[in-house]
C-alpha atoms as a PDB file:
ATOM      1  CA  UNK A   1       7.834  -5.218 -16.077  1.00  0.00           C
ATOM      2  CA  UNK A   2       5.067  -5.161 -14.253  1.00  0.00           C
ATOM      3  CA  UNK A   3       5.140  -4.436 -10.223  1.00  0.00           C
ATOM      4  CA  UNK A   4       3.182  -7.947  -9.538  1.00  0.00           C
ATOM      5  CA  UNK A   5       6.304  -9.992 -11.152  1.00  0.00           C
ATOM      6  CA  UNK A   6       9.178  -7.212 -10.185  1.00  0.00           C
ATOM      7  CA  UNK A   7       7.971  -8.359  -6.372  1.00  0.00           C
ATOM      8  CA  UNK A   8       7.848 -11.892  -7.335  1.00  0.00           C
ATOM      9  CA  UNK A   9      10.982 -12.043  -8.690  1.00  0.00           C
ATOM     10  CA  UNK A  10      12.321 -10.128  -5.178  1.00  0.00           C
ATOM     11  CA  UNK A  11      11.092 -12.664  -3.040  1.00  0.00           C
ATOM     12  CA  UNK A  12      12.347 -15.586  -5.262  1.00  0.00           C
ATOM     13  CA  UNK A  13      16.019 -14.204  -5.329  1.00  0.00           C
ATOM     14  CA  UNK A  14      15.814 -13.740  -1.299  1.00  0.00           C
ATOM     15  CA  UNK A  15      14.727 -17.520  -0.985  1.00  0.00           C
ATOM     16  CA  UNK A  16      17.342 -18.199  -3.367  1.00  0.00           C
ATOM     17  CA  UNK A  17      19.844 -15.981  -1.573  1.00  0.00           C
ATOM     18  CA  UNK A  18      19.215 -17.291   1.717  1.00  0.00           C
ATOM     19  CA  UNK A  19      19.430 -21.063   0.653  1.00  0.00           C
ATOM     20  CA  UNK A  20      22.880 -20.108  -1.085  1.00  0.00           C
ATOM     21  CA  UNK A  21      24.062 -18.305   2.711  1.00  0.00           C
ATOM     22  CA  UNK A  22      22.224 -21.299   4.835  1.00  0.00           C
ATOM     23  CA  UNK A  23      25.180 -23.357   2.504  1.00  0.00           C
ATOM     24  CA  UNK A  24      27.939 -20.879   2.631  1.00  0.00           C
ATOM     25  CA  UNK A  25      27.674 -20.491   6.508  1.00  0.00           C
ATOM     26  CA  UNK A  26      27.575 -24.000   7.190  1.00  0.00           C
ATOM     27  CA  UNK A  27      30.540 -24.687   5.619  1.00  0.00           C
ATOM     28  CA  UNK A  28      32.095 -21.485   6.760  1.00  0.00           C
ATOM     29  CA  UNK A  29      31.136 -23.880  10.037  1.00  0.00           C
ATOM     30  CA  UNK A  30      32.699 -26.899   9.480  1.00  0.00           C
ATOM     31  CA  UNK A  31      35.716 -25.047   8.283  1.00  0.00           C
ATOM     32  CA  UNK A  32      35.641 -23.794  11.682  1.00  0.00           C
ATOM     33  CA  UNK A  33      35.109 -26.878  13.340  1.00  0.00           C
ATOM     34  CA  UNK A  34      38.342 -28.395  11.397  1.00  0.00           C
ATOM     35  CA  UNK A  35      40.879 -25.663  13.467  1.00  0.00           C
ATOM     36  CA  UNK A  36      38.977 -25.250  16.687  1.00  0.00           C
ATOM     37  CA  UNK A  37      36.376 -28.029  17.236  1.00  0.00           C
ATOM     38  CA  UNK A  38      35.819 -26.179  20.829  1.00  0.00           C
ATOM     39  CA  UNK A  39      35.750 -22.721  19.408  1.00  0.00           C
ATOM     40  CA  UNK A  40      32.821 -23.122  17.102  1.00  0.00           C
ATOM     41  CA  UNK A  41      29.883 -21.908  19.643  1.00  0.00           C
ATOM     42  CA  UNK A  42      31.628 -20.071  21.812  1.00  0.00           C
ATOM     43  CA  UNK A  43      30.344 -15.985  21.356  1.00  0.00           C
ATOM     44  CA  UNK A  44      27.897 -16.538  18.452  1.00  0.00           C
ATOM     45  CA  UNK A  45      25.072 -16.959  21.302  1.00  0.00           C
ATOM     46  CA  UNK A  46      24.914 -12.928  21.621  1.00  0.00           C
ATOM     47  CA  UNK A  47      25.481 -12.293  17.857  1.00  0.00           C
ATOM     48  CA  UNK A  48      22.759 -14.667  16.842  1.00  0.00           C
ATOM     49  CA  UNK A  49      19.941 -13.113  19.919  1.00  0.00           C
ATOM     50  CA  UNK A  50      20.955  -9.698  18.714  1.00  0.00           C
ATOM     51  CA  UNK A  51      20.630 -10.330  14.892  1.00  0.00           C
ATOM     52  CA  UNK A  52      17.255 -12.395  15.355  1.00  0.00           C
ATOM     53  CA  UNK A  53      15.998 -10.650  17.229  1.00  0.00           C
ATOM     54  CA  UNK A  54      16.334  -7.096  15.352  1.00  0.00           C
ATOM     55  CA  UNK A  55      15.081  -9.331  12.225  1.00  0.00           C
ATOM     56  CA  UNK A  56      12.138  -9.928  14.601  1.00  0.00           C
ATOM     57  CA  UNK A  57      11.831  -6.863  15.594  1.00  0.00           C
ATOM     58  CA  UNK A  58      11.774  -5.159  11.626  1.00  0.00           C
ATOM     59  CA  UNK A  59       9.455  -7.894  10.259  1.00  0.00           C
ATOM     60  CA  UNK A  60       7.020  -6.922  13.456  1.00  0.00           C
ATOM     61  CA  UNK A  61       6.707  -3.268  12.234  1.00  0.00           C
ATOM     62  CA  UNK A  62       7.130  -3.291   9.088  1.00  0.00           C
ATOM     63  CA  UNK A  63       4.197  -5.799   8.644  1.00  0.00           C
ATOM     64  CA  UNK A  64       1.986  -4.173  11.313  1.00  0.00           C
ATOM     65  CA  UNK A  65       2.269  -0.910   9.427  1.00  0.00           C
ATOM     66  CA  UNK A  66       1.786  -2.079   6.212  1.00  0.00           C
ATOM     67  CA  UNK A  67      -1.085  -3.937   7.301  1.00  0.00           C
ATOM     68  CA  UNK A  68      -2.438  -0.532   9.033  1.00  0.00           C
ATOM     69  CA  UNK A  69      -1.733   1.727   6.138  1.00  0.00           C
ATOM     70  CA  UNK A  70      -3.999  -0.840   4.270  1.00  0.00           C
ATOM     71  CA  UNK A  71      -6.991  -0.295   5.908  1.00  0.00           C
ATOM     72  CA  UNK A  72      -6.640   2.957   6.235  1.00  0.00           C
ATOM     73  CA  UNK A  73      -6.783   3.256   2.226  1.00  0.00           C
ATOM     74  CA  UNK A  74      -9.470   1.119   2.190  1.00  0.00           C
ATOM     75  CA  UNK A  75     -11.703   3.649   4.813  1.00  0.00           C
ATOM     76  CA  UNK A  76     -10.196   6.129   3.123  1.00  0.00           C
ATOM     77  CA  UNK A  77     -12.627   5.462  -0.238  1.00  0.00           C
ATOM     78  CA  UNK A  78     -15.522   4.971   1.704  1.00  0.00           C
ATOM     79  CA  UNK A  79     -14.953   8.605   3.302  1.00  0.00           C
ATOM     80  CA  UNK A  80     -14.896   9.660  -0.405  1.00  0.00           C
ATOM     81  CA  UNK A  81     -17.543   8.071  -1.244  1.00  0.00           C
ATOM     82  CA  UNK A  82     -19.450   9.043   1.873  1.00  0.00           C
ATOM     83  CA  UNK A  83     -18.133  13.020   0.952  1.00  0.00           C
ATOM     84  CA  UNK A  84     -19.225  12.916  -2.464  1.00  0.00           C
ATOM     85  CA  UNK A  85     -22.507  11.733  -1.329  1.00  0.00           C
ATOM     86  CA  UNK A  86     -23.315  14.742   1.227  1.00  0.00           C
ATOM     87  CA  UNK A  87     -22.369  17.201  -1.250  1.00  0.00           C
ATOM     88  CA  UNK A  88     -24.531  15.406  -4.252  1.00  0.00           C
ATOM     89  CA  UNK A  89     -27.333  15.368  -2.018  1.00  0.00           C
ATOM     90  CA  UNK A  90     -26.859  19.100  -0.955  1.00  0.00           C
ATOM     91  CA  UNK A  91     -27.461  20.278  -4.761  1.00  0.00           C
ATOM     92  CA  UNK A  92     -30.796  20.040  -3.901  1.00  0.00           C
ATOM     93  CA  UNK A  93     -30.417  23.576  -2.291  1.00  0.00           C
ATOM     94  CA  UNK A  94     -29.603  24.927  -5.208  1.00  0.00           C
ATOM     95  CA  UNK A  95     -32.264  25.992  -7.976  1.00  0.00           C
ATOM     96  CA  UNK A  96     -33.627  23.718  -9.637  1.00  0.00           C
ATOM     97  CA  UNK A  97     -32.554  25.107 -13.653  1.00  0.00           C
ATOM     98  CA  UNK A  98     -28.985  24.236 -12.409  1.00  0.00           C
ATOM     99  CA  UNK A  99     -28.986  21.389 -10.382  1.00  0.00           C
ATOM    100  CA  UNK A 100     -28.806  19.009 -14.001  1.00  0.00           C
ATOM    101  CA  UNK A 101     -25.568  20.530 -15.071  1.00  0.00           C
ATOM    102  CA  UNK A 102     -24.082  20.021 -11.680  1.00  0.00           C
ATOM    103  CA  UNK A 103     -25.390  16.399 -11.180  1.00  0.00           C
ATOM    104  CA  UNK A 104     -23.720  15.883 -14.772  1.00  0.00           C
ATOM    105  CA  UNK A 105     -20.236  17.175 -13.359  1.00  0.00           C
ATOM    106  CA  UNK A 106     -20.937  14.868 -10.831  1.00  0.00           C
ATOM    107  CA  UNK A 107     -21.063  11.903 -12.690  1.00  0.00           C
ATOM    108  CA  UNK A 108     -18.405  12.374 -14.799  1.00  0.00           C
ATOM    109  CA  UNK A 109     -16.049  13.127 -11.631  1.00  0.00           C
ATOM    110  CA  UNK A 110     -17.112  10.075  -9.955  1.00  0.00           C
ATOM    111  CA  UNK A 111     -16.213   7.785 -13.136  1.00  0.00           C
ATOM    112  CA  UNK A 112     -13.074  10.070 -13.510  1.00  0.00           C
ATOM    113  CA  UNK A 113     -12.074   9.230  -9.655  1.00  0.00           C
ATOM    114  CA  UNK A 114     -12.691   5.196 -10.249  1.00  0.00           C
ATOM    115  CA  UNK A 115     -10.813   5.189 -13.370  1.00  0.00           C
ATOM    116  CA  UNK A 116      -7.597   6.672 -11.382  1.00  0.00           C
ATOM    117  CA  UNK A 117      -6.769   4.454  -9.249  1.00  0.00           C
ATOM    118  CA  UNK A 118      -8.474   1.696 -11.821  1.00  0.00           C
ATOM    119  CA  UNK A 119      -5.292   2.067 -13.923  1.00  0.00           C
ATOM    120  CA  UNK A 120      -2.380   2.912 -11.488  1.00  0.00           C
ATOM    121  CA  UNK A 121      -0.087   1.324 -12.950  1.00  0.00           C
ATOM    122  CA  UNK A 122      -0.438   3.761 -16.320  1.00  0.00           C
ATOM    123  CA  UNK A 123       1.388   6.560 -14.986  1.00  0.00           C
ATOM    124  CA  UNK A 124       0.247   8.863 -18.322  1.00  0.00           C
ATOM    125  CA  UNK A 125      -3.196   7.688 -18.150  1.00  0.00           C
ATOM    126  CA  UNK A 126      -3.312   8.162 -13.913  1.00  0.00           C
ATOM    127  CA  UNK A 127      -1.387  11.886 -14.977  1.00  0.00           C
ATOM    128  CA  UNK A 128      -3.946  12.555 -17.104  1.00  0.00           C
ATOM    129  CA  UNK A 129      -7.059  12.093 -15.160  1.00  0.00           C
ATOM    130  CA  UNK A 130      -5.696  13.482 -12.576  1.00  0.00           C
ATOM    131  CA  UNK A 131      -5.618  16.580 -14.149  1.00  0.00           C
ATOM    132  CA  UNK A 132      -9.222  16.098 -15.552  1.00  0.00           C
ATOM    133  CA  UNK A 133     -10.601  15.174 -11.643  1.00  0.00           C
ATOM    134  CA  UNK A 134      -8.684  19.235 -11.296  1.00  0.00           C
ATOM    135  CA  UNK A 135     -10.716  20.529 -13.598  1.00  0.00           C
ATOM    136  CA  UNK A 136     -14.163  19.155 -12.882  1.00  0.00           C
ATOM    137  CA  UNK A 137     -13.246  19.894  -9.217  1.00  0.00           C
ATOM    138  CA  UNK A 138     -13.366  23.476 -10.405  1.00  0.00           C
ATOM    139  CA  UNK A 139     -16.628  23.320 -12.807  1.00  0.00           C
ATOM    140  CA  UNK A 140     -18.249  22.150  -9.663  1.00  0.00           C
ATOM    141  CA  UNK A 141     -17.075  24.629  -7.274  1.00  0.00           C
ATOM    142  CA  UNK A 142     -17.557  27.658  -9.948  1.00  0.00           C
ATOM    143  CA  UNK A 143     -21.268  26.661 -10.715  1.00  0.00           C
ATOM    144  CA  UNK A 144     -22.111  25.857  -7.313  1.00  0.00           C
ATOM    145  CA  UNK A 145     -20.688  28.972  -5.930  1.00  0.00           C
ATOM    146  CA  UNK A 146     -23.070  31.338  -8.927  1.00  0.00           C
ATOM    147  CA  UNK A 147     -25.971  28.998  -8.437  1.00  0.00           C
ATOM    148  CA  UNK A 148     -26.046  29.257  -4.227  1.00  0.00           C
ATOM    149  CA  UNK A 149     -25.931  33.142  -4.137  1.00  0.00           C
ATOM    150  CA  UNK A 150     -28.824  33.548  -6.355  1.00  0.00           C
ATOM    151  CA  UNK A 151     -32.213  34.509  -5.081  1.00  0.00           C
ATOM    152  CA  UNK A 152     -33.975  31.645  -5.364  1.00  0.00           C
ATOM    153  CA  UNK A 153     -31.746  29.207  -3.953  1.00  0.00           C
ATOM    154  CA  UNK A 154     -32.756  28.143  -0.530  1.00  0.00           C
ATOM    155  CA  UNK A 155     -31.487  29.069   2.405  1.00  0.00           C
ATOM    156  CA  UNK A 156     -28.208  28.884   3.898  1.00  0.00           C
ATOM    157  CA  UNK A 157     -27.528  27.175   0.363  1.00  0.00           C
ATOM    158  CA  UNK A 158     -23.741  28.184   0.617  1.00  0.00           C
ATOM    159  CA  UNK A 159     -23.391  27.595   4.038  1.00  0.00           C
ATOM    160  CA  UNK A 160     -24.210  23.580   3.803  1.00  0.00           C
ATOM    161  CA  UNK A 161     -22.932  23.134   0.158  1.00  0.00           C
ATOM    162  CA  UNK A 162     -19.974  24.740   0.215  1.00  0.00           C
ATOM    163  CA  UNK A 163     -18.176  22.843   2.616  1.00  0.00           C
ATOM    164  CA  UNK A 164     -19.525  19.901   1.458  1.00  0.00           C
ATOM    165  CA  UNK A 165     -17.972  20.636  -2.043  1.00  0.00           C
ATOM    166  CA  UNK A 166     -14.600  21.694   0.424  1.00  0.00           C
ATOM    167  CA  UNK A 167     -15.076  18.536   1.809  1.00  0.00           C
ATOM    168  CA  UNK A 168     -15.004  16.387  -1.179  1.00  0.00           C
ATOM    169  CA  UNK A 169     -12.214  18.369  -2.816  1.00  0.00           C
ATOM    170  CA  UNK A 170      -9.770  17.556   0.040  1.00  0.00           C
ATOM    171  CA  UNK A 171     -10.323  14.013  -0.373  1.00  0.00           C
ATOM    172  CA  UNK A 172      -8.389  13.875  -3.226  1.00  0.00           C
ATOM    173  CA  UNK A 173      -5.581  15.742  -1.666  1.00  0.00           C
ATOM    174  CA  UNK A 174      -6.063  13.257   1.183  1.00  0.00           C
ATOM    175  CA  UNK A 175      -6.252   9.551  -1.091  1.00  0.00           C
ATOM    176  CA  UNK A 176      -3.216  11.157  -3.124  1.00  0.00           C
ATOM    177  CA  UNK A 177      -0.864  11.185  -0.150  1.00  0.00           C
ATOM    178  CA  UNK A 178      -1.891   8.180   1.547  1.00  0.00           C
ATOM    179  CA  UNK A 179      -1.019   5.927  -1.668  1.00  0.00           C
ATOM    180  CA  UNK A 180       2.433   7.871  -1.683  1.00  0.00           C
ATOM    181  CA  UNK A 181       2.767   7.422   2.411  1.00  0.00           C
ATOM    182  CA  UNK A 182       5.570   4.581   2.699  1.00  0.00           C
ATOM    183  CA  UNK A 183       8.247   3.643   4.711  1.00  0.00           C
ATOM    184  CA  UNK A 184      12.075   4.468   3.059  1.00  0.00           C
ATOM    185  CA  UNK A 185      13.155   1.892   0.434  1.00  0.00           C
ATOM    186  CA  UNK A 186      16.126   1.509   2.860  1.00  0.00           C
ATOM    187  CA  UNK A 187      14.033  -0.426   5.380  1.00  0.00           C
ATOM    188  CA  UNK A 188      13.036  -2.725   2.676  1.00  0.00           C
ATOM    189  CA  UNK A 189      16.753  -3.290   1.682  1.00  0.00           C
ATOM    190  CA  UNK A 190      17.570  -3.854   5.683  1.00  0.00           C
ATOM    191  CA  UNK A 191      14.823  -6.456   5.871  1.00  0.00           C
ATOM    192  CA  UNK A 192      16.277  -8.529   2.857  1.00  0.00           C
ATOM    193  CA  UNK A 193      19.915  -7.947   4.179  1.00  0.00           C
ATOM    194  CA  UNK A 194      18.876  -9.060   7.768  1.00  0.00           C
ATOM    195  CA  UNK A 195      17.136 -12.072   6.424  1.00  0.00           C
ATOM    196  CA  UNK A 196      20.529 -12.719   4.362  1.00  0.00           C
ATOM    197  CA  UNK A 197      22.715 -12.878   7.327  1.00  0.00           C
ATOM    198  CA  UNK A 198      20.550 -14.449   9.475  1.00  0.00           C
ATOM    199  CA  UNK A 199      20.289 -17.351   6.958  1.00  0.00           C
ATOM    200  CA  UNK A 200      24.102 -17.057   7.300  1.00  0.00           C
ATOM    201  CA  UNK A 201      24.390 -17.754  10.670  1.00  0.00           C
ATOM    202  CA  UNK A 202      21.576 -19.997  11.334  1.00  0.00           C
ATOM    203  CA  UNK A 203      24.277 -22.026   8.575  1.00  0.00           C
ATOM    204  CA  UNK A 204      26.588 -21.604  10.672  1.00  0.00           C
ATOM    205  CA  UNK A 205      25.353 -22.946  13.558  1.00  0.00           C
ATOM    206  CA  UNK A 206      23.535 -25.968  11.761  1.00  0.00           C
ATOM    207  CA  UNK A 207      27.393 -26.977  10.790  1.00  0.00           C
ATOM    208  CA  UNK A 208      27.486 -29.463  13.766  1.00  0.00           C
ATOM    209  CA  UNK A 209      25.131 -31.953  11.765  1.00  0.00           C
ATOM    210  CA  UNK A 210      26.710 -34.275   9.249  1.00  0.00           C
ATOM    211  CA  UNK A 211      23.565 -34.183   6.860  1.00  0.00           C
ATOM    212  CA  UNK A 212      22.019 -31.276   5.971  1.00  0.00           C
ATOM    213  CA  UNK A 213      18.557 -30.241   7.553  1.00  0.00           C
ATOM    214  CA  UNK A 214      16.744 -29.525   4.359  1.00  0.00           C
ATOM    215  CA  UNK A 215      13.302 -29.092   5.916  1.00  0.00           C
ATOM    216  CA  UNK A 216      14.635 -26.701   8.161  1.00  0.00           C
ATOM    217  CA  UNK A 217      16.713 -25.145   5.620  1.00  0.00           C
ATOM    218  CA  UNK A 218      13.178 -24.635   3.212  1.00  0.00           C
ATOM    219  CA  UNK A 219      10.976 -23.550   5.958  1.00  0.00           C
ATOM    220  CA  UNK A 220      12.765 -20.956   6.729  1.00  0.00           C
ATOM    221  CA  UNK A 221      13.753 -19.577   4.184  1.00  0.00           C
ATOM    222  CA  UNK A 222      10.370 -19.676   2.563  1.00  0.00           C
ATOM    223  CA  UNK A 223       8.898 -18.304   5.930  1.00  0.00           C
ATOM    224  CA  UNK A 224      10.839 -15.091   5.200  1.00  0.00           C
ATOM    225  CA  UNK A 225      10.354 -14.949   1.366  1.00  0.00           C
ATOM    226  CA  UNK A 226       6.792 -14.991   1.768  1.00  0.00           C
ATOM    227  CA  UNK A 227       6.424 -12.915   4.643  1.00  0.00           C
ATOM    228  CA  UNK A 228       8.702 -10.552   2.382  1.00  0.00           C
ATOM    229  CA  UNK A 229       6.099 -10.187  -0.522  1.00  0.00           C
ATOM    230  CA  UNK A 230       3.031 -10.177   1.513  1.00  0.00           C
ATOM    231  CA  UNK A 231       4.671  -6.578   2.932  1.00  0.00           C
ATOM    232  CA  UNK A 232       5.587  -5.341  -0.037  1.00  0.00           C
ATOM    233  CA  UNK A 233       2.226  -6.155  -1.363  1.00  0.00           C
ATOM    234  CA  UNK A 234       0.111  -5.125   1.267  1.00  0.00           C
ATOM    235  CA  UNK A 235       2.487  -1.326   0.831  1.00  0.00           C
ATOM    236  CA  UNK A 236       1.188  -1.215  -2.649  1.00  0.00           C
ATOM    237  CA  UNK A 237      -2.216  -2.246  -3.021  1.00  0.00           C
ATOM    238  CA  UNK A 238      -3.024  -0.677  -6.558  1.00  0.00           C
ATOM    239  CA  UNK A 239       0.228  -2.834  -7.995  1.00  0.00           C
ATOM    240  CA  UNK A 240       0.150  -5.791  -6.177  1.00  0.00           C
ATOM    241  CA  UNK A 241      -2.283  -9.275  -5.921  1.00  0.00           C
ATOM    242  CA  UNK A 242      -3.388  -7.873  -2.468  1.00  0.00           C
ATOM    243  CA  UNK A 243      -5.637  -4.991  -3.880  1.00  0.00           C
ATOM    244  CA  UNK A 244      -8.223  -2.749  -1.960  1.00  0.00           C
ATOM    245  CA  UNK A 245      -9.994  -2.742  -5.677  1.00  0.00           C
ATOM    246  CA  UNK A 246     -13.213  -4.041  -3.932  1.00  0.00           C
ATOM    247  CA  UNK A 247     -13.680  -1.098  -1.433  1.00  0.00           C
ATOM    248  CA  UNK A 248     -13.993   0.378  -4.824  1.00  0.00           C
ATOM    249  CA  UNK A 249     -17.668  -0.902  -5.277  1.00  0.00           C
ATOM    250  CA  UNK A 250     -18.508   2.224  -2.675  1.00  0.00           C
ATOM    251  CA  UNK A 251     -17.748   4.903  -5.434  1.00  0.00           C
ATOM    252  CA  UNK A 252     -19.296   2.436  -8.362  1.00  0.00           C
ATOM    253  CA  UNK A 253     -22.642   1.801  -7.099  1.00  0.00           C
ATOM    254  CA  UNK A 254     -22.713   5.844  -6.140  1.00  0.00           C
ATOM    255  CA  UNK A 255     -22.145   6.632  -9.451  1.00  0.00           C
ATOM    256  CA  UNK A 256     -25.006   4.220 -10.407  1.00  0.00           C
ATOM    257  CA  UNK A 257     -27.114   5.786  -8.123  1.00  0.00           C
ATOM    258  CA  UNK A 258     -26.670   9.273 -10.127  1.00  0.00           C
ATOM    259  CA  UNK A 259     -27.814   7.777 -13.682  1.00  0.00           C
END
């Protein structure tokens, strides 16, 4: 199952699950009302302000970080690309026999790097080039390293490629954790349980009409659904309909530009 329906399915058994609690409190409510008909408000004031209002308070940061780690992947591939093209154009420090073979190895990284996070949702395939990116990584560093102590390399070669390659290298390291960095799955499962019981109580308290407020009832309950997905999608942008595929183009027309 793929993560774009897994998510949909989530939110559609929360809207479900809060519809069947809106019902369950409210006659949980009128229950109430039957025994003590002046019992029924009295001390679910506090309860109701304090569970709202940590609901309020875990939809606030959870969406403001998601939202934040979002664009911070998405600058995140323009530093790449921006690293990748400081240490390209530093090759031309190097002599010019092997500057091709280098350029080459540049190439091929840049199309391995795109394909990566192209297919994240093939764990083998994302394993694989993975390991391939490794490898290149160290072509370039090896042939860069011979090539910038020779004679005829220009000056200070080493000194400005070098780190440049350094640079680019630690990128990787960098993109890797930032598509792992995520808040506990726990703070997922409190959201959905504080939606739950707040659709419980807002039941509850709605058990003083005669007719049910279905337009309340909906609104609210699709209010949190969707606000639930849009997190979860905005946490994973490589599995989700909200995608940072387009800051992509940085890295594709680079690797155009090396053709």
């Amino acid at each position: 199952m793929s993560f774009s329906i897994a998510e949909v399915l989530l939110a559609c058994g929360l809207f479900v699950g809060m519809l069947l609690l809106f019902e369950v409190g409210r006659q949980f409510g009128i229950a109430r009302r039957r025994r003590d008909p002046d019992g029924v408000d009295k001390g679910s004031g506090p309860v109701e302000a304090a569970v709202f209002g940590l609901l309020g308070l875990l939809l606030a940061f959870t969406f403001s970080g998601a939202a934040s780690r979002f664009e911070d992947r998405r600058h995140l591939i323009t530093d790449e690309a921006n690293a990748i093209g400081t240490a390209y154009l530093r090759i031309d420090l190097l002599p010019p026999d092997a500057q091709p073979a280098i350029r080459q190895l540049f190439a091929r990284y840049l199309t391995t790097r795109t394909d990566i996070y192209r297919n994240a949702e093939d764990v083998r395939t994302t394993k694989a080039k993975t390991s391939e990116t490794a490898a290149i990584q160290s072509q370039i560093w090896s042939r860069a390293v011979s090539a910038s102590q020779r004679p005829d390399a220009a000056t200070h070669a080493a000194i400005l490629l070098l780190p440049a390659l350094n640079a680019m290298v630690d990128m990787t390291t960098t993109r890797a954790a930032a598509m792992q960095n995520h808040p506990p799955r726990v703070i997922f499962f409190l959201l959905a349980s504080l939606s739950l019981v707040s659709a419980l109580l807002a039941g509850y308290v709605m058990c003083s009409t005669a007719v049910r407020s279905w337009f309340y009832m909906l609104l609210f309950t699709a209010t949190m659904s969707v606000t639930f997905f849009v997190i979860l999608d905005l946490e994973y942008p490589r599995l989700g309909l909200i995608r940072v595929d387009e800051a992509d183009q940085a890295l594709v027309e680079l690797r155009d530009l090396m053709r």
